[in-house]
Protein backbone atom coordinates (compact mmCIF):
# COMPACT_ATOMS: atom_id res chain seq x y z
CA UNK A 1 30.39 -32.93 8.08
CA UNK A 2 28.71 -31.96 5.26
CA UNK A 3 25.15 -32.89 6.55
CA UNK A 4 26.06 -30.79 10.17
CA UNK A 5 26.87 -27.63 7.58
CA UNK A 6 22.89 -28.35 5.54
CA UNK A 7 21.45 -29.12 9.00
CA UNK A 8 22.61 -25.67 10.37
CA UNK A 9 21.69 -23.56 6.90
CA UNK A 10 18.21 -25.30 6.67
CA UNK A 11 17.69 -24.16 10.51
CA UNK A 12 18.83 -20.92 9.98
CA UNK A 13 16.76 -20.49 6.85
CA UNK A 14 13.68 -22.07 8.62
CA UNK A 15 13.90 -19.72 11.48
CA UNK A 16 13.86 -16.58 9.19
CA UNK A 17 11.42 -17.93 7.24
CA UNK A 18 8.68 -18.71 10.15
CA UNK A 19 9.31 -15.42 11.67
CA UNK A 20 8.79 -13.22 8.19
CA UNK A 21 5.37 -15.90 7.86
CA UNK A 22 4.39 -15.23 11.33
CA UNK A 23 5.13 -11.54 10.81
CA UNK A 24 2.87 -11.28 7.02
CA UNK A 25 0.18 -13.74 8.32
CA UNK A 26 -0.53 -11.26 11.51
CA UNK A 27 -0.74 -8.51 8.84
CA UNK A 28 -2.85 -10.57 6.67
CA UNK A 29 -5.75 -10.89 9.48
CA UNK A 30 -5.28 -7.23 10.87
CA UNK A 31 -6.20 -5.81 7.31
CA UNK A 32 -9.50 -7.34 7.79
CA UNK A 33 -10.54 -5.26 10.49
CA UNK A 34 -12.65 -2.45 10.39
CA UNK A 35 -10.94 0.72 9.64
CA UNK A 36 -11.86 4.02 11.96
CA UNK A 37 -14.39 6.09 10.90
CA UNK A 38 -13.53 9.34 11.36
CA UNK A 39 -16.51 11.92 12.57
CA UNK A 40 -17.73 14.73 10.19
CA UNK A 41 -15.10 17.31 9.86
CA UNK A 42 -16.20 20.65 11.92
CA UNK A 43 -14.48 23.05 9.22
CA UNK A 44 -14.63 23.89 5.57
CA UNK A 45 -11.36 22.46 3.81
CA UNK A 46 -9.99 23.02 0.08
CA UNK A 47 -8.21 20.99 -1.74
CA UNK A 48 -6.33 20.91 -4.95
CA UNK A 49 -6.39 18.25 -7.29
CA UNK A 50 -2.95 17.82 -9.25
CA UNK A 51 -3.29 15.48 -12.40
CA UNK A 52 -1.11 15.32 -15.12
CA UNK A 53 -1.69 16.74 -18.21
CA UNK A 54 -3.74 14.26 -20.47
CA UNK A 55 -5.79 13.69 -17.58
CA UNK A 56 -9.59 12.65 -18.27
CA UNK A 57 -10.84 13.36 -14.87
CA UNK A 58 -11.24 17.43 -14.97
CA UNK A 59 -13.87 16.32 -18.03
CA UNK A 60 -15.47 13.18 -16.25
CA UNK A 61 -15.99 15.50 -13.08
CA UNK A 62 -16.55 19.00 -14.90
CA UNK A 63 -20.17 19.04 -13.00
CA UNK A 64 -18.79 17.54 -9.54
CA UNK A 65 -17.56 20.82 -6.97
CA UNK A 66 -13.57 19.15 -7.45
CA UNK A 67 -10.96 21.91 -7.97
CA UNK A 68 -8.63 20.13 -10.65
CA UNK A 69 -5.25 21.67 -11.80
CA UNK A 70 -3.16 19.62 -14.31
CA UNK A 71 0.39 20.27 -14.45
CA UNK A 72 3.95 19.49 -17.02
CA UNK A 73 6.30 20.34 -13.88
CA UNK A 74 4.55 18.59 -10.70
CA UNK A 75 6.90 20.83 -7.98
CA UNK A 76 6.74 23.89 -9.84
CA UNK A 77 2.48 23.05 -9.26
CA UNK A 78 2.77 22.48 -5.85
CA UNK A 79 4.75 25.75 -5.00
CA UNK A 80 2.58 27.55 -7.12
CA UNK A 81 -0.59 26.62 -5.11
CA UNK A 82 -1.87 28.99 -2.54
CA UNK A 83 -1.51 28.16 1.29
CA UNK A 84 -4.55 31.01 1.89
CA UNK A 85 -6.57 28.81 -0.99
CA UNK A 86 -5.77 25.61 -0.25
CA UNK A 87 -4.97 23.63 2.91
CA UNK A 88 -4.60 19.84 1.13
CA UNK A 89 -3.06 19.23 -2.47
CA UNK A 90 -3.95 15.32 -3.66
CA UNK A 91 -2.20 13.45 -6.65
CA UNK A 92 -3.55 11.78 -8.50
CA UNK A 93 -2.14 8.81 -10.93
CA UNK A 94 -1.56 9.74 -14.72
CA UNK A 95 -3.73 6.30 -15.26
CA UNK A 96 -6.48 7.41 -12.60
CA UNK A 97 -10.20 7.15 -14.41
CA UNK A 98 -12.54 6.85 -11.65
CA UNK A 99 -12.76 8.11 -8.36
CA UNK A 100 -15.49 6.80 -5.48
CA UNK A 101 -18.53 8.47 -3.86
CA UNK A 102 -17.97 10.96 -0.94
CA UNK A 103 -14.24 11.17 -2.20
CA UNK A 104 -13.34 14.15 -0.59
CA UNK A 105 -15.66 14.47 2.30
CA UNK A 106 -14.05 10.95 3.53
CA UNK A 107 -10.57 12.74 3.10
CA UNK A 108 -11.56 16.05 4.89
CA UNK A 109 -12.72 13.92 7.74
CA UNK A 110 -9.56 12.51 8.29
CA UNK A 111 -7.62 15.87 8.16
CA UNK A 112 -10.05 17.45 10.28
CA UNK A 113 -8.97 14.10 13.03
CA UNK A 114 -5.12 15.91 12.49
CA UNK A 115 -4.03 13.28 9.71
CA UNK A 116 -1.41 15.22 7.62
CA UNK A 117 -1.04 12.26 5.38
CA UNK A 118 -3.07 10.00 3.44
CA UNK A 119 -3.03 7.14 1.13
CA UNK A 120 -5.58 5.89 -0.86
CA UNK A 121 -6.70 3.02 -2.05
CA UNK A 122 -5.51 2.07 -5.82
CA UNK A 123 -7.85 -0.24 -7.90
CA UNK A 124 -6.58 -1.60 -10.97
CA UNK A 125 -10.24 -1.53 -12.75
CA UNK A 126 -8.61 -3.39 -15.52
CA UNK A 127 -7.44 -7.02 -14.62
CA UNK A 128 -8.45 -9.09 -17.69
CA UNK A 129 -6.00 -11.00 -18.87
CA UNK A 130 -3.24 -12.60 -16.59
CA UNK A 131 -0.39 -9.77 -16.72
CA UNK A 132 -3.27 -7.49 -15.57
CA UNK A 133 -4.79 -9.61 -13.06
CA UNK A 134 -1.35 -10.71 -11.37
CA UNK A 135 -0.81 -6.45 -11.18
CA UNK A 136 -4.19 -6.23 -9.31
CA UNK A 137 -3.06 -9.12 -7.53
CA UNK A 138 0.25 -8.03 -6.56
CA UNK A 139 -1.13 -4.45 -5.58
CA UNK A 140 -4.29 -5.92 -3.18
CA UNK A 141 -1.44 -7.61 -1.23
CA UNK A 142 0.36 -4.76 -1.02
CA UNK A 143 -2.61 -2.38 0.14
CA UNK A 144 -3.39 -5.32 2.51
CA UNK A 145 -0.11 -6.34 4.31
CA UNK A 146 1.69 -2.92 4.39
CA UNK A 147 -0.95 0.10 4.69
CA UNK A 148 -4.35 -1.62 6.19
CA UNK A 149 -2.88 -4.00 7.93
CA UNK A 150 -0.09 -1.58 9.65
CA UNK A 151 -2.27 1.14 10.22
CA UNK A 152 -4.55 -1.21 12.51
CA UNK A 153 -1.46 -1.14 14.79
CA UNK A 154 -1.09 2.73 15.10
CA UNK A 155 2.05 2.21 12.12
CA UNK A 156 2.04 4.55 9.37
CA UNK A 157 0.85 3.56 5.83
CA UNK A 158 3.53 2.56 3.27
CA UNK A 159 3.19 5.34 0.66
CA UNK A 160 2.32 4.70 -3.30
CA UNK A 161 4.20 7.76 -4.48
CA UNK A 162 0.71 8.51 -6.04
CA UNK A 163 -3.17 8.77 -4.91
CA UNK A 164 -2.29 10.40 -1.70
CA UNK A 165 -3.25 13.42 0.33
CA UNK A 166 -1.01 15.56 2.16
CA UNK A 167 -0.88 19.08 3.79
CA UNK A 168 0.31 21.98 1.41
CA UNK A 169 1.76 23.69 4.08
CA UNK A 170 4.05 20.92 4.78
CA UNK A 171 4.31 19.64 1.64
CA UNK A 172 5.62 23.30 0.41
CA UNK A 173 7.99 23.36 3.06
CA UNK A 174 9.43 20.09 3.00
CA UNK A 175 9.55 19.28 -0.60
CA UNK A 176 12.92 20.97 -1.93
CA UNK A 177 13.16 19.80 -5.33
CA UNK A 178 10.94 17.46 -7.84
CA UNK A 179 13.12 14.56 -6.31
CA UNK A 180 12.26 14.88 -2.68
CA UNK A 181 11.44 11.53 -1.15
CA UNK A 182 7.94 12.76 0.27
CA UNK A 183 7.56 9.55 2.43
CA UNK A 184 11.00 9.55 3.77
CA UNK A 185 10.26 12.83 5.17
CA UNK A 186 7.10 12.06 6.57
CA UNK A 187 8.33 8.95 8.55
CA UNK A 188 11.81 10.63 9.65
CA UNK A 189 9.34 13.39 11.04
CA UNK A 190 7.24 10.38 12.47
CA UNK A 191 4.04 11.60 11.16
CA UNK A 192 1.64 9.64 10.96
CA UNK A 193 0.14 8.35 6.99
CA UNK A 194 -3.40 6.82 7.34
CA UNK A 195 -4.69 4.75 4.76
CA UNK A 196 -8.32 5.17 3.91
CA UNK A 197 -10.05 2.06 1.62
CA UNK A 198 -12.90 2.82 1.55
CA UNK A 199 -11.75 6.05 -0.55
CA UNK A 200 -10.88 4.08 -4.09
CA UNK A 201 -8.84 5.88 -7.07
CA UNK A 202 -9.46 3.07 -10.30
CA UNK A 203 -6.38 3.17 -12.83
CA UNK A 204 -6.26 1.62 -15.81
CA UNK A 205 -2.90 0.00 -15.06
CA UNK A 206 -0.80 -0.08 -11.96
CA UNK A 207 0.79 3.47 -10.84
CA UNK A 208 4.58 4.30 -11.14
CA UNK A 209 5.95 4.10 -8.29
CA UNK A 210 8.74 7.14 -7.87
CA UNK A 211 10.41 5.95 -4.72
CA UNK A 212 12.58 2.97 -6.19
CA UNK A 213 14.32 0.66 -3.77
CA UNK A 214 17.88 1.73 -2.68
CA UNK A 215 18.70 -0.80 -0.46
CA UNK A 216 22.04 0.77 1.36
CA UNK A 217 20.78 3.43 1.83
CA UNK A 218 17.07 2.57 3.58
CA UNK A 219 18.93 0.21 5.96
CA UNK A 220 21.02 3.15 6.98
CA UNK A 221 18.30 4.45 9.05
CA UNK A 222 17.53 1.62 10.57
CA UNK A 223 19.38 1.73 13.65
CA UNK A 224 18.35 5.80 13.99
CA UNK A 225 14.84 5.17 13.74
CA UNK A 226 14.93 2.59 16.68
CA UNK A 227 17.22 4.72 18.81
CA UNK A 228 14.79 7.85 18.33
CA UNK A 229 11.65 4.81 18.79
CA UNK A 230 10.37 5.62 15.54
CA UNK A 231 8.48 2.41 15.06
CA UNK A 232 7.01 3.32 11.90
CA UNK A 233 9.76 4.18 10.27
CA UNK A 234 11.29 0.58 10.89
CA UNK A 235 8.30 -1.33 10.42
CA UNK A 236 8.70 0.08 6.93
CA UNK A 237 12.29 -0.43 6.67
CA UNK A 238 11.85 -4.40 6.86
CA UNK A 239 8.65 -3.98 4.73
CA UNK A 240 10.85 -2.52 2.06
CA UNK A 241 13.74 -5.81 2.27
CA UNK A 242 11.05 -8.40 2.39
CA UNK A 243 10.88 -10.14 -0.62
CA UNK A 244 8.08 -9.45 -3.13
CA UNK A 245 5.49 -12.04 -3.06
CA UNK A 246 6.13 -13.84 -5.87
CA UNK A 247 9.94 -13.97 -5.29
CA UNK A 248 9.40 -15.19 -1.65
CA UNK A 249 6.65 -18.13 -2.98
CA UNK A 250 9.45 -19.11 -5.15
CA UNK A 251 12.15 -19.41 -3.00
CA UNK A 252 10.37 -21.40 -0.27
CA UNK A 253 8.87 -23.67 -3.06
CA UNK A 254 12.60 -24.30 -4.45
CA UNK A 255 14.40 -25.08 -1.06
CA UNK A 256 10.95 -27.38 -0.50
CA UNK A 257 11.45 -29.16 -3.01
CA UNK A 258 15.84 -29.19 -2.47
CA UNK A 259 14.80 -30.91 1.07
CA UNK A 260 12.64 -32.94 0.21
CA UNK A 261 14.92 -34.49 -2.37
CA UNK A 262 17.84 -34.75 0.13
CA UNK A 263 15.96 -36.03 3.43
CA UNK A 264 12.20 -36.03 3.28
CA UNK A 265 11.55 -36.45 7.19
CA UNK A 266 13.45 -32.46 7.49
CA UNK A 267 10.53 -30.97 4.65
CA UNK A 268 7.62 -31.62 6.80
CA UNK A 269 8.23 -27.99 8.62
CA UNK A 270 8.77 -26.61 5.00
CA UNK A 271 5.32 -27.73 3.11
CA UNK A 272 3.78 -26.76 6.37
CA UNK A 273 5.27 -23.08 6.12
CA UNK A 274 4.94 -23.27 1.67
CA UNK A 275 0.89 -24.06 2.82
CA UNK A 276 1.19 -21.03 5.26
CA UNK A 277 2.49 -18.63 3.06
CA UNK A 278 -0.16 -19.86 0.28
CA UNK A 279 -3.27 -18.65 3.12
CA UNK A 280 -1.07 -15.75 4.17
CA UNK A 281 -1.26 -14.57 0.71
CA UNK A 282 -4.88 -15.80 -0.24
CA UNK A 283 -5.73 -13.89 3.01
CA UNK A 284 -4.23 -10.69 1.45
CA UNK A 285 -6.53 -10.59 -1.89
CA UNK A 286 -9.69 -9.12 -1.46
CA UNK A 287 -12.75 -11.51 -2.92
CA UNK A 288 -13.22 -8.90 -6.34
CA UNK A 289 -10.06 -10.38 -7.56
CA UNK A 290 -11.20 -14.05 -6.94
CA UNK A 291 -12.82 -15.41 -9.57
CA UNK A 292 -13.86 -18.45 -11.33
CA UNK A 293 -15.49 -19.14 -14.61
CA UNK A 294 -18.94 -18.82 -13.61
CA UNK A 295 -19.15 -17.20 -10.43
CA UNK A 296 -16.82 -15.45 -7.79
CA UNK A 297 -15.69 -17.51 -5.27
CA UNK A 298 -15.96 -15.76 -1.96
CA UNK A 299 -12.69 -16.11 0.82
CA UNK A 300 -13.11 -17.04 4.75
CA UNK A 301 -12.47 -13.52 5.33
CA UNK A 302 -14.39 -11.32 3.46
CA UNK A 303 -13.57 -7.33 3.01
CA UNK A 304 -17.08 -6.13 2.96
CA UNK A 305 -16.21 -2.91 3.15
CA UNK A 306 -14.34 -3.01 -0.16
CA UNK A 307 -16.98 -4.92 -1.82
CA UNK A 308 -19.78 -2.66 -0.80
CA UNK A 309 -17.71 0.71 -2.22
CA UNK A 310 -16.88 -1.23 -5.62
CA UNK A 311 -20.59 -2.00 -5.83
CA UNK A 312 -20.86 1.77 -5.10
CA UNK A 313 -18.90 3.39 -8.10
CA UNK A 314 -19.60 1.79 -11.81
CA UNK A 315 -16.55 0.82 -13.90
């Protein structure tokens, strides 16, 4: 009786498990397509650059043409800006230190497509050490399986919170207080957030992310966002419950193990799917953050695209 009750629970588990691997691993491969390239925007855009106060950048860039404004009170900023001035505001991380070439020309191409939204990408330029390097780690995947990989399916970009674009005029009228969940918005509008990566922002550390998981709450618009066909929006619903990487690595490797233990001919399926995950994963770190001793060991699938801009801009 007992073994029917394991039998049914390992199944179950199995099941869920393949599909979420199946689901990551076609993410994993997507990212490593070419992103579009957007043509040469026809009009003259502005664009404000909010950074916190501390900020290093207005000095690093005091020669480049970039309109900085640092700010205590980040909505008060935003409703202060202009809409005659200024038709995109950007944020930019309080750890921020670099940006790439062509930063804003790459951005103004997008808006000038009709992209209202934009993430970029976040480098962590500092990853020596482990606790640094599993951060850059743990963001790469992120960047890979949930904004470049879903945006080469038409899906919206998961949002940082930080290091994005958007349109004032939207922002100013959507954003009602400093607590306004900008992304939430954006997706229960179903407009559409691209994800550019070849346009880097390097931080110091990882970014703060201000939209913190509430659970209840996200899968409460679940079943509205697939009776209004909002695809995006649920795509990153079940982004949001899956499991962080290491957590999910974890928890296969444990019940691997547990099976094993109890009936070794049921764990072939599981090392099979614990090997899966491992490539899934692998798949989702670009070759900067692979490294040996000596030399850096390039991947099956290389991001050449990221490679070429971090050759680009000098840490």
């Amino acid at each position: 009786m007992i073994d029917s009750y394991i039998y049914i629970i390992d199944g179950l588990i199995f099941f869920c498990t393949g599909l979420l691997l199946l689901y990551l691993f076609v993410m994993a491969v997507a990212s490593h397509f070419k992103h579009i390239t957007y043509p040469k925007a026809q009009k003259t855009y502005r664009c404000a650059i909010l950074v916190p106060e501390g900020s290093l950048l207005p000095e690093i860039y005091k020669e480049e043409s970039y309109e900085f404004i640092t700010y205590s009170d980040l909505y008060q900023a935003i409703n202060s800006l202009d809409q005659e001035h200024y038709d995109l505001v950007l944020f930019l991380s309080h750890t921020a230190s670099a940006l790439s070439p062509q930063f804003l020309d790459k951005i103004y191409n997008a808006y000038d497509a009709g992209i209202q939204a934009v993430q970029l990408h976040t480098v962590i330029e500092n990853h020596k050490g482990f606790r640094n390097h599993f951060c850059a780690i743990r963001e790469e995947i992120k960047n890979s399986l949930c904004r470049a990989g879903n945006t080469q399916f038409g899906l919206s970009s998961y949002l940082l919170g930080t290091n994005m674009v958007i349109d004032l005029k939207w922002l100013q009228k959507n954003m009602k207080s400093s607590k306004t969940n900008i992304e939430r918005k954006l997706f229960r509008q179903n407009i559409y957030i691209d994800y550019l990566p070849d346009v880097i922002v390097y931080c110091q550390s990882a970014p703060v992310c201000p939209y913190r998981k509430r659970i209840r709450k996200t899968t409460s618009y679940l079943l509205p966002s697939i009776f209004e066909g909002n695809w995006s929006f649920c795509n990153r619903i079940v982004q949001q419950l899956i499991p962080s990487p290491l957590k999910l690595c974890i928890f296969v490797s444990i019940w691997t193990l547990l099976i094993t233990i109890y009936n070794w001919t049921l764990s072939f399926g599981w090392w099979i799917a614990l090997f899966g995950l491992l490539i899934t994963y692998s798949l989702a770190i670009p070759d900067y953050l692979v490294e040996d001793k000596k030399k850096k060991k390039h991947s099956i699938w290389r991001k050449k695209h990221l490679n070429n801009e971090l050759k680009k801009t000098p840490a």
